[in-house]
Structure formats: C-alpha cells, structure tokens
N, C-alpha and C. Protein backbone atom coordinates (compact mmCIF):
# COMPACT_ATOMS: atom_id res chain seq x y z
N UNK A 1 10.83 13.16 10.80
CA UNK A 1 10.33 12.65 9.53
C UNK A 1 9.02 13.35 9.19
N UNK A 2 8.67 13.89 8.19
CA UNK A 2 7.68 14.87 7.55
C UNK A 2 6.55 13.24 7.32
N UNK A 3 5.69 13.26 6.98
CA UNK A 3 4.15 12.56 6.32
C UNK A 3 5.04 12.19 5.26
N UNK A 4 4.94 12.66 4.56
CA UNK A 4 5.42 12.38 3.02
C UNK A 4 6.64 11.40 3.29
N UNK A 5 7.83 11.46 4.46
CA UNK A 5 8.65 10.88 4.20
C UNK A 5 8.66 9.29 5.03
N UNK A 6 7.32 9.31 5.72
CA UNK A 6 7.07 8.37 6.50
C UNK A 6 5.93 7.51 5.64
N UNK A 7 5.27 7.95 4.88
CA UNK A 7 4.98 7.19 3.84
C UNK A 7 5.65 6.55 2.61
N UNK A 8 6.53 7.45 2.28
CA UNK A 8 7.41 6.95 1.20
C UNK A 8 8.05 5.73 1.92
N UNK A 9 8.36 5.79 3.19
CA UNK A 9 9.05 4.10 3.83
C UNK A 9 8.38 3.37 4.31
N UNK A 10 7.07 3.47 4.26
CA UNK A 10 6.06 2.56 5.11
C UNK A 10 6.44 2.60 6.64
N UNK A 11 5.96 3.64 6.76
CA UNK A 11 6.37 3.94 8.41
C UNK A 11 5.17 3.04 9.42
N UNK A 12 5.96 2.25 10.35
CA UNK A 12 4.46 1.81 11.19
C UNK A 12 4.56 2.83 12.77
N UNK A 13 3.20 3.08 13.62
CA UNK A 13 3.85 3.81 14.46
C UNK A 13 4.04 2.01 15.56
N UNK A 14 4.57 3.44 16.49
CA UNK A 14 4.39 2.18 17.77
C UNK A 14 2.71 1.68 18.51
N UNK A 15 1.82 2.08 17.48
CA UNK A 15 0.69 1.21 18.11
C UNK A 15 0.40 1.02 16.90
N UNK A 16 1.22 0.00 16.02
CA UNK A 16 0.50 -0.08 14.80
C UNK A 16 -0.12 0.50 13.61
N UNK A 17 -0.86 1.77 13.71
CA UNK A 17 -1.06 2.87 12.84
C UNK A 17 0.30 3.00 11.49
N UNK A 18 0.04 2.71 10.52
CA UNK A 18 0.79 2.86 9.49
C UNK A 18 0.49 4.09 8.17
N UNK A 19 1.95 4.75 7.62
CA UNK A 19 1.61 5.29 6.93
C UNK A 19 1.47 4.44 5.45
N UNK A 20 1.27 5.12 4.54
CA UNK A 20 0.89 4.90 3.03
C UNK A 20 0.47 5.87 2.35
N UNK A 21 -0.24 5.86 0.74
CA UNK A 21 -0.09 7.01 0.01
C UNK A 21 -1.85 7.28 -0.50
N UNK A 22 -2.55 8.29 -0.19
CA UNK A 22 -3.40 7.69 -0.30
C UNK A 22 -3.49 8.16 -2.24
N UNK A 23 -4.51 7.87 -2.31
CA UNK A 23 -4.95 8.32 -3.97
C UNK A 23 -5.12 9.80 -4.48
N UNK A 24 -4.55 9.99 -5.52
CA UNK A 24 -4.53 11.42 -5.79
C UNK A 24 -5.76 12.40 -5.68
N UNK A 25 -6.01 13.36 -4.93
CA UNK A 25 -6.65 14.19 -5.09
C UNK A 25 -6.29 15.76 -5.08
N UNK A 26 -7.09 16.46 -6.21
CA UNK A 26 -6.73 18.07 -6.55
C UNK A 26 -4.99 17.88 -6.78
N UNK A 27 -4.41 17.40 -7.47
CA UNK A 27 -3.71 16.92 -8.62
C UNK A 27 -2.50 16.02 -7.79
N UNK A 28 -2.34 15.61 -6.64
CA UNK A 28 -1.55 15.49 -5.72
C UNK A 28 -1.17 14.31 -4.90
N UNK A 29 -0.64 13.12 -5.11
CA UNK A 29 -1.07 12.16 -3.75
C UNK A 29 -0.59 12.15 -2.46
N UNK A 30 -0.85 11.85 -1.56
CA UNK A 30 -1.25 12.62 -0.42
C UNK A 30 -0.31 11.23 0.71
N UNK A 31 0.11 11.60 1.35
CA UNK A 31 0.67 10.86 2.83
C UNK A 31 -0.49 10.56 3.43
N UNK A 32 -0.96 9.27 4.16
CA UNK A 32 -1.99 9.25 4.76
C UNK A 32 -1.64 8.03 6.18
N UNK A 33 -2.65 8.41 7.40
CA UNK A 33 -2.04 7.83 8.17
C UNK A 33 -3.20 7.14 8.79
N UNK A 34 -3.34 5.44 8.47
CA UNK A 34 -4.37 4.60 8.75
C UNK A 34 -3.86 4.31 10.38
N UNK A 35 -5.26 3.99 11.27
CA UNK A 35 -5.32 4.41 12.46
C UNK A 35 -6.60 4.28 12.90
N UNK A 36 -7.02 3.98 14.53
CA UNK A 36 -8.05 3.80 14.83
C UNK A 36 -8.35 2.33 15.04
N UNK A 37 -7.77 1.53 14.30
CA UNK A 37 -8.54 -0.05 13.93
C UNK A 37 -8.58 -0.72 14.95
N UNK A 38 -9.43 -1.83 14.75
CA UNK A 38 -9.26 -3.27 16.03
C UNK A 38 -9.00 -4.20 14.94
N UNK A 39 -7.87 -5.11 15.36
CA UNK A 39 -7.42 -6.43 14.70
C UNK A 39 -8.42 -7.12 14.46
N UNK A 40 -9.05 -7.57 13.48
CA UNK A 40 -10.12 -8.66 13.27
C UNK A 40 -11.39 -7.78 12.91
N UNK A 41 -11.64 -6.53 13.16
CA UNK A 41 -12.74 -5.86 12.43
C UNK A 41 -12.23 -5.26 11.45
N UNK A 42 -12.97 -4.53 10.47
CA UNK A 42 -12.71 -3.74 9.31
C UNK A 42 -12.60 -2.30 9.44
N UNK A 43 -13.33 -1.64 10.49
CA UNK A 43 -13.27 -0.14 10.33
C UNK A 43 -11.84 0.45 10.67
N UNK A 44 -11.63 1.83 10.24
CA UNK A 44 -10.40 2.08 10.51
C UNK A 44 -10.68 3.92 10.34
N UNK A 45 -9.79 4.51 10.77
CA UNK A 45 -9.70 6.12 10.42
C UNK A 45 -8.35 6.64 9.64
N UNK A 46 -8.83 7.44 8.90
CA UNK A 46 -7.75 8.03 7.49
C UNK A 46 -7.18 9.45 8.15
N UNK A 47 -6.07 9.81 8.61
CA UNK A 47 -5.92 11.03 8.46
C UNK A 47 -5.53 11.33 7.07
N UNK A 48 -5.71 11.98 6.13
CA UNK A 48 -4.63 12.66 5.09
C UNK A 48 -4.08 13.73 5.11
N UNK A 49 -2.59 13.71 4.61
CA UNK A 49 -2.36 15.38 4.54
C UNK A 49 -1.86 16.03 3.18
N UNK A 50 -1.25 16.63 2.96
CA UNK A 50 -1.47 17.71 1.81
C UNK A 50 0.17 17.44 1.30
N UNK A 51 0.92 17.17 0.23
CA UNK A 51 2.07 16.63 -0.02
C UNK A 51 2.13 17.13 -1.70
N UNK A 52 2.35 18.59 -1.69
CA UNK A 52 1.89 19.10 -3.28
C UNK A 52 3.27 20.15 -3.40
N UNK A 53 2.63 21.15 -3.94
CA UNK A 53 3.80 22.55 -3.99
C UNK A 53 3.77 22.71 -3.00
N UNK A 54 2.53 22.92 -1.93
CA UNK A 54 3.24 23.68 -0.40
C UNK A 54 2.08 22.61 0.74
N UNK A 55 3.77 21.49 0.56
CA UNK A 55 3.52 20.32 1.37
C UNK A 55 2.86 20.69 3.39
N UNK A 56 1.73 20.10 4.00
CA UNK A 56 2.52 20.64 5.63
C UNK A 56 2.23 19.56 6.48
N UNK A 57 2.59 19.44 7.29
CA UNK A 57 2.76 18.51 8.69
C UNK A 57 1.78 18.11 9.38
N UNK A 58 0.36 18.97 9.43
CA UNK A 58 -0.57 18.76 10.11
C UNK A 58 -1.83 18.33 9.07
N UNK A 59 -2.74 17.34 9.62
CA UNK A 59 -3.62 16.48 9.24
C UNK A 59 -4.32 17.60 8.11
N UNK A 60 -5.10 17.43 6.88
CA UNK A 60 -6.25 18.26 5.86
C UNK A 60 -6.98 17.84 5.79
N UNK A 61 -7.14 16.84 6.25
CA UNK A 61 -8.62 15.85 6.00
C UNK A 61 -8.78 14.50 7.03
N UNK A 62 -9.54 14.10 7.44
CA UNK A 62 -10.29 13.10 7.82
C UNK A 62 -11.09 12.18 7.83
N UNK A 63 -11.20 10.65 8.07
CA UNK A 63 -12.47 10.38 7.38
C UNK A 63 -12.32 8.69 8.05
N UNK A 64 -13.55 8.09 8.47
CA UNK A 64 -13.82 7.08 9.10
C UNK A 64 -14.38 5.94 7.79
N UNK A 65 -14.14 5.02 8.19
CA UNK A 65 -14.26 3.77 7.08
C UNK A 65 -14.31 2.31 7.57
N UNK A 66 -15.67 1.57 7.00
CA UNK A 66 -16.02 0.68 7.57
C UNK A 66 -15.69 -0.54 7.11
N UNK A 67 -14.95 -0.38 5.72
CA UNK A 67 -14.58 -1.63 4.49
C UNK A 67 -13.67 -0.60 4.13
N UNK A 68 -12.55 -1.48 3.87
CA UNK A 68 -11.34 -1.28 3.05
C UNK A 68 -11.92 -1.88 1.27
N UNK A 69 -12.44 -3.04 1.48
CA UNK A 69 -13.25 -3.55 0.13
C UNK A 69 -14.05 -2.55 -0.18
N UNK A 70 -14.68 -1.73 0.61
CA UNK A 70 -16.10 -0.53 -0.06
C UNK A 70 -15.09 0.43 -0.88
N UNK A 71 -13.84 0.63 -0.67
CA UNK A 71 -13.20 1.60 -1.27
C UNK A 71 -12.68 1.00 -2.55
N UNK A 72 -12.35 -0.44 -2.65
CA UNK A 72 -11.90 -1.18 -4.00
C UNK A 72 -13.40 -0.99 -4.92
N UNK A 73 -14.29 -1.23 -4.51
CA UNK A 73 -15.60 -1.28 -5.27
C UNK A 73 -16.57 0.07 -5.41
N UNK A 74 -16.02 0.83 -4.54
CA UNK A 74 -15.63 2.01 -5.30
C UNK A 74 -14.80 2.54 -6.26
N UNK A 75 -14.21 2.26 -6.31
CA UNK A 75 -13.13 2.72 -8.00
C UNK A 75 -13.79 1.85 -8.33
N UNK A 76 -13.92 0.98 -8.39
CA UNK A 76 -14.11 0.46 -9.55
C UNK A 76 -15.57 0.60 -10.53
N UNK A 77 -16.73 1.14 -9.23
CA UNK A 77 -17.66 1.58 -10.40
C UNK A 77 -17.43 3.06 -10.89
N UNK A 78 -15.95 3.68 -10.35
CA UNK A 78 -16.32 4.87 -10.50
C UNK A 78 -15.34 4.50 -11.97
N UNK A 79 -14.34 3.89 -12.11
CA UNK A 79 -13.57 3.55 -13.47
C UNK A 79 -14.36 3.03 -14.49
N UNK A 80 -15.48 2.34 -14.23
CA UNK A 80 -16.57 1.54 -15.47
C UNK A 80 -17.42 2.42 -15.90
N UNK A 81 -17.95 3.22 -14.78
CA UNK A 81 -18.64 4.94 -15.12
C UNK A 81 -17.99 5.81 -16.41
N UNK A 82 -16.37 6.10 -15.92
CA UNK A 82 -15.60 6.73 -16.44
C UNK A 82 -15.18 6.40 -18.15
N UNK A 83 -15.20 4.69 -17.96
CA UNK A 83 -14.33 4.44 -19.18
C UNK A 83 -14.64 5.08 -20.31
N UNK A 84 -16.25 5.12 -20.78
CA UNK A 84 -16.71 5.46 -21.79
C UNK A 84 -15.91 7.21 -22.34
N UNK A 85 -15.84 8.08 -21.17
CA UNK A 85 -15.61 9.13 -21.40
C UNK A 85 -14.26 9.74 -21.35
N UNK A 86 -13.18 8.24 -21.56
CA UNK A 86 -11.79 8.43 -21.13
C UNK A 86 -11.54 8.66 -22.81
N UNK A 87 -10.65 9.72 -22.87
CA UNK A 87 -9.60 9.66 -24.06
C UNK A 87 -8.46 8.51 -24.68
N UNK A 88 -7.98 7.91 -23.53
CA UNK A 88 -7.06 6.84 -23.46
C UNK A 88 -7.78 6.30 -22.18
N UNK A 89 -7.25 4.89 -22.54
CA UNK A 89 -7.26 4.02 -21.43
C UNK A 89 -7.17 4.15 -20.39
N UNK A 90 -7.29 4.19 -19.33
CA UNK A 90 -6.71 3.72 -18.11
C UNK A 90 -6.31 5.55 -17.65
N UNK A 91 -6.33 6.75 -18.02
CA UNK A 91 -6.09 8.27 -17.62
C UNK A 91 -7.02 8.68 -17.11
C-alpha cells in the first residue's frame, strides 16, 4: 500500500500511528502519518509525504506538535487574516 493509499482508507498501523490527509500544500494534499504520541497527552509527530504529479514513498517533511487545537487556531487566524483579501469566500 503506497501513503496515499493508506490514507485514503484510514490506515491504523499496528502501534496505533494512523494515516490521514494532511492540508494542502504547494498545490497538493499530502498523505500524512501521525505517530509518536502517548494516550492522554497532546504531542504527537507528522511525517508528510508528497502525493502530486510525481507522488513517492518516502517521508518530505517532518514536524513535532504539541496541540492538535494550536493547529485549529491556527487556520483560523490565518482564514480571518485572509478573508479581507479573498476574491470569493471561503478560496
């Protein structure tokens, strides 16, 4: 199973680590594989990988995270920032 296709099914591994999709970046959304965590704390580690014209198998990015909420409240000041300068709604 490729990233991409283990996210598209909500793949869990066998220690829990699950895939999902993360948010589009450089025009693309991305397979990503949450990992690292302890049950009952918040931090966790992101692998992402690359799922575009020339999809590949091995990790492009990385990144440690202490709130899953710091990332909701992130968009969201980055969407209230944005609105003013959106053409349409919600693009």
């Amino acid at each position: 199973m490729t990233p991409a296709d283990k996210a598209k099914a909500g793949h869990v591994e066998p220690d829990g680590s699950f895939w999902i999709w993360a948010p589009q970046v450089g025009g693309y959304s991305s397979p990503a594989l949450v990992h690292s965590f302890q049950h009952g704390e918040g931090c966790f580690d992101v692998d992402v990988y690359h799922d575009g014209e020339f999809p590949q198998d091995d990790c492009q990015a990385s990144f440690h995270c202490c709130s899953a909420e710091q990332f909701v409240k992130f968009g969201q000041a980055v969407a209230e920032k944005l609105r003013p300068h959106l053409k349409e709604p919600g693009h």
